[in-house]
C-alpha atoms as a PDB file:
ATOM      1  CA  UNK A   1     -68.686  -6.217  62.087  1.00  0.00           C
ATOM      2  CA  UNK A   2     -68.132  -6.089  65.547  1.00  0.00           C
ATOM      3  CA  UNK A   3     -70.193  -8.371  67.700  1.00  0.00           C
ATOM      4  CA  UNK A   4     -71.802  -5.318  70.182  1.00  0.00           C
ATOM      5  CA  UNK A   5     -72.877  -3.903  66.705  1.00  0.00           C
ATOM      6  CA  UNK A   6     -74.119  -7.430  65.827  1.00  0.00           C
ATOM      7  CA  UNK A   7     -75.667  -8.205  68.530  1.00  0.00           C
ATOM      8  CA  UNK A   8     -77.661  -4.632  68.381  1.00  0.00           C
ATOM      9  CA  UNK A   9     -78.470  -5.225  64.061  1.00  0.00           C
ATOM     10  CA  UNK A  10     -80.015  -8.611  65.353  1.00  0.00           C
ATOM     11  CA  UNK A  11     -81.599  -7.103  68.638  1.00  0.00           C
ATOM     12  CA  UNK A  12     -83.379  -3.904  66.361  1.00  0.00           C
ATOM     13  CA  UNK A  13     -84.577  -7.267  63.529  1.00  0.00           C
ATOM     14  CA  UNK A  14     -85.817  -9.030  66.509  1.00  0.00           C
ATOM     15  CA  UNK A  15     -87.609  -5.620  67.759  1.00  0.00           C
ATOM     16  CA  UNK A  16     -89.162  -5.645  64.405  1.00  0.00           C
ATOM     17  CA  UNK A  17     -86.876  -2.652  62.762  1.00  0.00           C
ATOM     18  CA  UNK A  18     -85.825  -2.701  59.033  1.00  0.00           C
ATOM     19  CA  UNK A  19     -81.723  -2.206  59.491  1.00  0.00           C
ATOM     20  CA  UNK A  20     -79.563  -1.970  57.328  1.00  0.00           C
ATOM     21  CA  UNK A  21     -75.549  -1.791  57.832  1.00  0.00           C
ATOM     22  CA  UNK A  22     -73.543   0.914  55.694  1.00  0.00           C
ATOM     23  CA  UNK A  23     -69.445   0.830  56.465  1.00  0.00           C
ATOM     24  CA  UNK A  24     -69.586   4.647  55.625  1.00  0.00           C
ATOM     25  CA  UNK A  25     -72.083   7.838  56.236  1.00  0.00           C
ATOM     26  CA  UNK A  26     -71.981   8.164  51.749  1.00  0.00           C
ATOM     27  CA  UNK A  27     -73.195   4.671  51.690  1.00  0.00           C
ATOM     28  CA  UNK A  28     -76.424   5.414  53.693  1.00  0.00           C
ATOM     29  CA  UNK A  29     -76.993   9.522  52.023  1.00  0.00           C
ATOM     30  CA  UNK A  30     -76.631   7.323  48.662  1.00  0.00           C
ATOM     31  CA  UNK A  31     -79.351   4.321  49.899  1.00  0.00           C
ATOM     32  CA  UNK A  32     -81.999   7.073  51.243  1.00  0.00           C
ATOM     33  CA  UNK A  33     -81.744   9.513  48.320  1.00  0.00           C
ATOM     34  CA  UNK A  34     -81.931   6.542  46.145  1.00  0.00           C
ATOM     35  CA  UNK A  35     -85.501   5.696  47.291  1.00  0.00           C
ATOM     36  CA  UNK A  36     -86.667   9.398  46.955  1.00  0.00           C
ATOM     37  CA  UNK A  37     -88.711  10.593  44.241  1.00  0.00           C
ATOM     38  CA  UNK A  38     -89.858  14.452  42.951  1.00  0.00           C
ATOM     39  CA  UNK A  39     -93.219  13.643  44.181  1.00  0.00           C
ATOM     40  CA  UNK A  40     -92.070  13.138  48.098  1.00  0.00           C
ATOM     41  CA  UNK A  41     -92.154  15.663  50.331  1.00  0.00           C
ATOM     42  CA  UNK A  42     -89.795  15.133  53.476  1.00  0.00           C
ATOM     43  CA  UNK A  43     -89.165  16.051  57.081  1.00  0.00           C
ATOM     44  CA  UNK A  44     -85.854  16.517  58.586  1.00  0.00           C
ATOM     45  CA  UNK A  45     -85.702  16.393  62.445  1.00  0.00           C
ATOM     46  CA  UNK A  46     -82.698  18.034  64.492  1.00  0.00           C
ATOM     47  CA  UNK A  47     -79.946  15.873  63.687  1.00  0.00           C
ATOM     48  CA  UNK A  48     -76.337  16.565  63.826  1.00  0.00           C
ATOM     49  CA  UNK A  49     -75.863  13.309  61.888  1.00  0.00           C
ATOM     50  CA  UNK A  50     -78.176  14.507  58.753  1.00  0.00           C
ATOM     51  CA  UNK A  51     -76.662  17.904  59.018  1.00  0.00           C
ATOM     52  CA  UNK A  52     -72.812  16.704  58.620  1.00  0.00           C
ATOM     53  CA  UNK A  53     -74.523  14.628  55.721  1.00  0.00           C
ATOM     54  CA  UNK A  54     -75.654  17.008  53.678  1.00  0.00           C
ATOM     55  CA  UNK A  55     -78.925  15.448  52.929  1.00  0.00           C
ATOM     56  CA  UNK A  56     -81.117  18.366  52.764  1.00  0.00           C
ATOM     57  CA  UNK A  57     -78.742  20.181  50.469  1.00  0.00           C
ATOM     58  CA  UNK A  58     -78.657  17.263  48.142  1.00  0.00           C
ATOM     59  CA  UNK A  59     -82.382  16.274  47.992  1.00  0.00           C
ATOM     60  CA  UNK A  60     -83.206  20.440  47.475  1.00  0.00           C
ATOM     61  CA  UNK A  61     -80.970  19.777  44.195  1.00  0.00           C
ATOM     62  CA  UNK A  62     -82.870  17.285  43.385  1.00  0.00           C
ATOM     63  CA  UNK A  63     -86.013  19.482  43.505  1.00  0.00           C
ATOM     64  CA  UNK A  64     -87.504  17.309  46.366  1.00  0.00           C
ATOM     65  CA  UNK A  65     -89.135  19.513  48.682  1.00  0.00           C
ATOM     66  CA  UNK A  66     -87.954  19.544  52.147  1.00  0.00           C
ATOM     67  CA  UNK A  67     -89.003  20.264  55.472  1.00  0.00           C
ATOM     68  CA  UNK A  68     -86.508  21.529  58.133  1.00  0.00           C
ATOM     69  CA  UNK A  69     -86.604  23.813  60.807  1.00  0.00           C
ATOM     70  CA  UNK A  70     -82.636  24.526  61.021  1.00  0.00           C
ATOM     71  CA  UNK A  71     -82.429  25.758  57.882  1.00  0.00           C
ATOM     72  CA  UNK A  72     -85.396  28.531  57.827  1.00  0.00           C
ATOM     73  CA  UNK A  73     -85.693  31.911  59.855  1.00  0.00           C
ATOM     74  CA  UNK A  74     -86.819  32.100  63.928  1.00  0.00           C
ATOM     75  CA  UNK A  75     -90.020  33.467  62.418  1.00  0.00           C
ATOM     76  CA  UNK A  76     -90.129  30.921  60.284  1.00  0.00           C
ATOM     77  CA  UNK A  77     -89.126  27.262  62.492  1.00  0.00           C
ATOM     78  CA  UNK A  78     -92.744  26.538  63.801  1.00  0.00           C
ATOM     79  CA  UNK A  79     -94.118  26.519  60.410  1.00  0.00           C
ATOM     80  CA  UNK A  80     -91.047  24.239  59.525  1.00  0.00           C
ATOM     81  CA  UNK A  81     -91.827  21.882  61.859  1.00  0.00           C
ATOM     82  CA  UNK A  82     -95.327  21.498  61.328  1.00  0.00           C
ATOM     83  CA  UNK A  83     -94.721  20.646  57.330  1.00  0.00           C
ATOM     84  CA  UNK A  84     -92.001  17.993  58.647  1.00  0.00           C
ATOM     85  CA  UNK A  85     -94.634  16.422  60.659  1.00  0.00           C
ATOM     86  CA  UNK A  86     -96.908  16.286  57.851  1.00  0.00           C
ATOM     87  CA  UNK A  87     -94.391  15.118  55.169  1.00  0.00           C
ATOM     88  CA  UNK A  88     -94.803  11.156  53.371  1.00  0.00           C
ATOM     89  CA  UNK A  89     -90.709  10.670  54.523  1.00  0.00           C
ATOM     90  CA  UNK A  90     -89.158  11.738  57.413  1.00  0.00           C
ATOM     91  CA  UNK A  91     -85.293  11.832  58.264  1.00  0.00           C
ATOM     92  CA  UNK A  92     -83.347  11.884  61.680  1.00  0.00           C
ATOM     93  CA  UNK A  93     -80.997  10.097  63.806  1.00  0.00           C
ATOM     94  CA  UNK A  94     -81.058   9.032  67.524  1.00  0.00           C
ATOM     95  CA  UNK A  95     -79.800   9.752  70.878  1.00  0.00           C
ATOM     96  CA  UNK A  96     -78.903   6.427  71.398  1.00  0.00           C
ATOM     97  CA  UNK A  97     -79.604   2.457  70.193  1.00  0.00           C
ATOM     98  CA  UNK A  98     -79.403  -0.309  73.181  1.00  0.00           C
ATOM     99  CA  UNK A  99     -77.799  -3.465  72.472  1.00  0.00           C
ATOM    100  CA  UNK A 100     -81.471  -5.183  73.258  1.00  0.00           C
ATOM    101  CA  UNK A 101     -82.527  -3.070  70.295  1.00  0.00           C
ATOM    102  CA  UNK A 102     -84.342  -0.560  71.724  1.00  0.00           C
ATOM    103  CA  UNK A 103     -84.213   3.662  70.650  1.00  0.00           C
ATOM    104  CA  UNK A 104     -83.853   6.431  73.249  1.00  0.00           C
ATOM    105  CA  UNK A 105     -84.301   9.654  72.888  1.00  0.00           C
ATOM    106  CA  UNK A 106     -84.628  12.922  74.796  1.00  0.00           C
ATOM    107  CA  UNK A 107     -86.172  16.106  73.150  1.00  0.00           C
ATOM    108  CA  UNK A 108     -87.086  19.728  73.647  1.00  0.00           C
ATOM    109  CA  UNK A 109     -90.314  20.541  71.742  1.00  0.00           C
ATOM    110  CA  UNK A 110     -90.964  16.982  70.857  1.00  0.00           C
ATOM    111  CA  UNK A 111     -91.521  17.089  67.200  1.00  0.00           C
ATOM    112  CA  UNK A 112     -88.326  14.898  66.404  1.00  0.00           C
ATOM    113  CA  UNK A 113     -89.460  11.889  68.738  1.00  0.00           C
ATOM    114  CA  UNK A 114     -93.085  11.661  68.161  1.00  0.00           C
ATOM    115  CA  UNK A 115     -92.253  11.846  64.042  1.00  0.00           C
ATOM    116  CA  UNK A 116     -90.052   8.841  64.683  1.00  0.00           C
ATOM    117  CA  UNK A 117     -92.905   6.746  64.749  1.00  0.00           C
ATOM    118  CA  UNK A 118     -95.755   8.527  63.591  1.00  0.00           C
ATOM    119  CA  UNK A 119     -97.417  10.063  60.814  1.00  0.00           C
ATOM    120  CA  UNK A 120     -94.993   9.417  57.937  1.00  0.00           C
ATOM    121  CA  UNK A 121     -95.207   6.402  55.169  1.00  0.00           C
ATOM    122  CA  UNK A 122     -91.598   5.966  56.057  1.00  0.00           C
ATOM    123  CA  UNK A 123     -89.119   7.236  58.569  1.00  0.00           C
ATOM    124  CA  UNK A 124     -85.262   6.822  58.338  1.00  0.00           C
ATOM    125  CA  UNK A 125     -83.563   7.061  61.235  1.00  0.00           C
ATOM    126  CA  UNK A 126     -79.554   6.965  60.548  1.00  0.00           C
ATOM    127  CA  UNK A 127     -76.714   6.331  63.463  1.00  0.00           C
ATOM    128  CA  UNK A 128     -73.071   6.126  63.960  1.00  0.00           C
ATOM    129  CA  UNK A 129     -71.770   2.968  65.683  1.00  0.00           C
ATOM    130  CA  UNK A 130     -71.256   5.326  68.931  1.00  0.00           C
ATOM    131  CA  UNK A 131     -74.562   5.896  69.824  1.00  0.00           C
ATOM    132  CA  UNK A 132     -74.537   2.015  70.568  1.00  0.00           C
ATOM    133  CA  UNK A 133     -75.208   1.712  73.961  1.00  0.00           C
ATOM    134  CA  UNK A 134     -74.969  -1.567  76.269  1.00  0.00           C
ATOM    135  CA  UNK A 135     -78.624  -0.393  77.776  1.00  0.00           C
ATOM    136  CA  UNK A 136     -80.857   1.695  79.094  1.00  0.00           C
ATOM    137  CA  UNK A 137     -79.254   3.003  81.476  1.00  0.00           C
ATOM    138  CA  UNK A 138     -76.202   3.580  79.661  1.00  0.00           C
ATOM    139  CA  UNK A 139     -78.007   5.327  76.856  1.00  0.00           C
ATOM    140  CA  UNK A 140     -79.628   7.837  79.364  1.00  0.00           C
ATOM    141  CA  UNK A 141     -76.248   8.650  80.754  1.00  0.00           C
ATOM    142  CA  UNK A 142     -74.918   9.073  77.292  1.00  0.00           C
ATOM    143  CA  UNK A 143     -78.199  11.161  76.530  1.00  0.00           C
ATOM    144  CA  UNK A 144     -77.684  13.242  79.899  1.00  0.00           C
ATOM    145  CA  UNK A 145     -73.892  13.876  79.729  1.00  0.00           C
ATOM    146  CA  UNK A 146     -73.002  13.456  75.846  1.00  0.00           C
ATOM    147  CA  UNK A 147     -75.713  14.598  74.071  1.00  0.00           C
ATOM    148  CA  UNK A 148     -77.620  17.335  75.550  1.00  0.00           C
ATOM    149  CA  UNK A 149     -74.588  18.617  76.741  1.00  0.00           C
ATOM    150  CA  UNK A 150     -72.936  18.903  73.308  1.00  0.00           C
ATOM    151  CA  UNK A 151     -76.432  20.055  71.425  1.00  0.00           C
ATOM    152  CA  UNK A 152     -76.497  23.082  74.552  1.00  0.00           C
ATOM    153  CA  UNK A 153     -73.078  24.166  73.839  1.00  0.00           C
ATOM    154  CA  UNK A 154     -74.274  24.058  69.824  1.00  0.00           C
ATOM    155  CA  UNK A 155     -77.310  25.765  70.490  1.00  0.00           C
ATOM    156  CA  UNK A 156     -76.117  28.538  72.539  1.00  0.00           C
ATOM    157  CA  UNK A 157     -79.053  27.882  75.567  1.00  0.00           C
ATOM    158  CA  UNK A 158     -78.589  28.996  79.256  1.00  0.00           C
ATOM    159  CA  UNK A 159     -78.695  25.856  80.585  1.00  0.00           C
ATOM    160  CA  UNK A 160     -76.335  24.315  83.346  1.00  0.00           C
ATOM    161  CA  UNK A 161     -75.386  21.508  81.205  1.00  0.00           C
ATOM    162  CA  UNK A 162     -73.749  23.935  78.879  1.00  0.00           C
ATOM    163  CA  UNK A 163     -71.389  25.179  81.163  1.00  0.00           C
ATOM    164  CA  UNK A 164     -70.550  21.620  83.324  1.00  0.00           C
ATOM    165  CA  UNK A 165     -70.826  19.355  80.161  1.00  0.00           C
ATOM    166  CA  UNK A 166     -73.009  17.198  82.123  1.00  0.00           C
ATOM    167  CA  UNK A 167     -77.021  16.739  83.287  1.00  0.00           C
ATOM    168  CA  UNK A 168     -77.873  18.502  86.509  1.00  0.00           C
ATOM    169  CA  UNK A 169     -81.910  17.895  86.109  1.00  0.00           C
ATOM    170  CA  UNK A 170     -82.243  21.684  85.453  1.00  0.00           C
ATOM    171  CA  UNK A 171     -85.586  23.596  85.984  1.00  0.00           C
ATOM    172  CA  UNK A 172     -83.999  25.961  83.056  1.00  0.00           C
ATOM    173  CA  UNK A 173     -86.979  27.383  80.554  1.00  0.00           C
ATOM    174  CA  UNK A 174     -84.110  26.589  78.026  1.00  0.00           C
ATOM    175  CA  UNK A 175     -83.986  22.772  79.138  1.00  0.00           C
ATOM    176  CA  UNK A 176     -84.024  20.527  76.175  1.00  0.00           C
ATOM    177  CA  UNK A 177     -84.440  17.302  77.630  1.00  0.00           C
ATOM    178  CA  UNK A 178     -87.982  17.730  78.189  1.00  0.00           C
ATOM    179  CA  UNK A 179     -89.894  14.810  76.448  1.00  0.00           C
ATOM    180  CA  UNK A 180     -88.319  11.120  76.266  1.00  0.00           C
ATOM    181  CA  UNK A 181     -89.241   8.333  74.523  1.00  0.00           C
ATOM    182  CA  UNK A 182     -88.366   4.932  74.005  1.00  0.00           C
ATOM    183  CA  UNK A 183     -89.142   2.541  71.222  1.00  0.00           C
ATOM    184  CA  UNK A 184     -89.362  -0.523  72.632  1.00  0.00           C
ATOM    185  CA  UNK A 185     -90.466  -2.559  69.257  1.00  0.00           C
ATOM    186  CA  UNK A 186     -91.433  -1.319  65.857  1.00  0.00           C
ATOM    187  CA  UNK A 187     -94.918   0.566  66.622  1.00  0.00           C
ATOM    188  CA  UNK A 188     -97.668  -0.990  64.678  1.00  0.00           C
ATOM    189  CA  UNK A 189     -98.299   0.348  60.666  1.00  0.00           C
ATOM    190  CA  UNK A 190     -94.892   2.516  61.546  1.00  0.00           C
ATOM    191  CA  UNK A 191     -92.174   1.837  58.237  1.00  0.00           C
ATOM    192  CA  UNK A 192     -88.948   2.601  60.967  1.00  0.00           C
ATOM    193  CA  UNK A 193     -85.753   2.104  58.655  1.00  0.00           C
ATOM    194  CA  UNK A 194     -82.678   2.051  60.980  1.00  0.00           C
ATOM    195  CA  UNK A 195     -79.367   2.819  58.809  1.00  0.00           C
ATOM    196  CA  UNK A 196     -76.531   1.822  61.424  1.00  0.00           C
ATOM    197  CA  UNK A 197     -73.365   3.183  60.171  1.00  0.00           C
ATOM    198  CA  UNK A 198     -69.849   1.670  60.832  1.00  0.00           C
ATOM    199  CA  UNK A 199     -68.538   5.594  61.989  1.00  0.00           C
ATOM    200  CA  UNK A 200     -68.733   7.699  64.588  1.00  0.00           C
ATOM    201  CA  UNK A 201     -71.798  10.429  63.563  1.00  0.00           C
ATOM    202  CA  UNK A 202     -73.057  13.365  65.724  1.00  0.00           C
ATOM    203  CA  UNK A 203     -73.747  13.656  69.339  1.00  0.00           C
END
């Protein structure tokens, strides 16, 4: 294990974070459906990372039912959301992890941050070794000019970013970077699991 990774593992502990270290994405799809039973409902948050994972497609094999706004009609997503926000487990990855062990995140509507520490018995949050960030203000740069950029381009928006790969603090009513929230520690009665994984995953 590298030592920036290291350092971040024993920054996230210190934070009060459960964390756990896969060396591959399998590994950490493997550990969560592992720990899900038929009686669970779950919430998936926007998440490149989950997507390429195929956890939802897995866990609906299972017969676990699951929550997720990307995979239902436009007529269909706020409804989505609201059952993710209501679900016992709730899946997603970050926007970026400081070395201090801190989370940062930027999102549109808000229903991905504030159900990454609230309102669930447990919350998984998984994370490729590149969202690893030395600290804040290099995670809000990656956020600004990584991130949103790359989630515009997916999303189709008219935003500037989309077209200059890189934050301009847009007034766009397409902007997606309009909540952000940082998790300093591990919010009280909040069961955060971190899964770091040794691979670059998502945006």
């Amino acid at each position: 294990m590298e030592e920036r990774v290291r350092n971040t593992v024993e920054s996230l502990r210190k934070n009060g974070f459960e964390v756990k270290f896969f060396d591959n994405s399998n590994e950490a799809k493997n550990d969560i459906i592992r720990h899900i039973q038929n009686v669970d409902t779950v919430g998936i948050g926007g998440s490149m990372t989950v997507f390429d994972m195929n956890i939802y497609e897995e866990l609906k094999e299972k017969g676990i039912k699951v929550y997720w706004h990307w995979k239902v009609p436009d007529e269909e997503k706020m409804e989505a959301r609201n059952s993710a926000d209501s679900s016992k487990i709730y899946i997603t990855s970050t926007n970026a992890i400081t070395e201090d062990g801190k989370l940062v995140n930027m999102d549109g509507v808000g229903n991905r941050v504030s159900s990454m520490f609230y309102g669930h018995e447990k919350i998984y949050i998984i994370a490729g070794i590149n969202k690893i960030c030395k600290d804040y203000e290099e995670a809000r740069n990656r956020i600004r000019n990584i991130a949103a950029p790359k989630n515009a381009k997916r999303l189709k928006v008219d935003t500037p970013c989309a077209i200059a790969e890189k934050c301009v603090d847009c007034s766009s009513p397409s902007r997606i970077c309009n909540v952000e929230v940082i998790l300093h520690k591990k919010p009280s009665n909040a069961n955060i699991f971190i899964f770091l994984v040794n691979e670059e995953l998502g945006y």
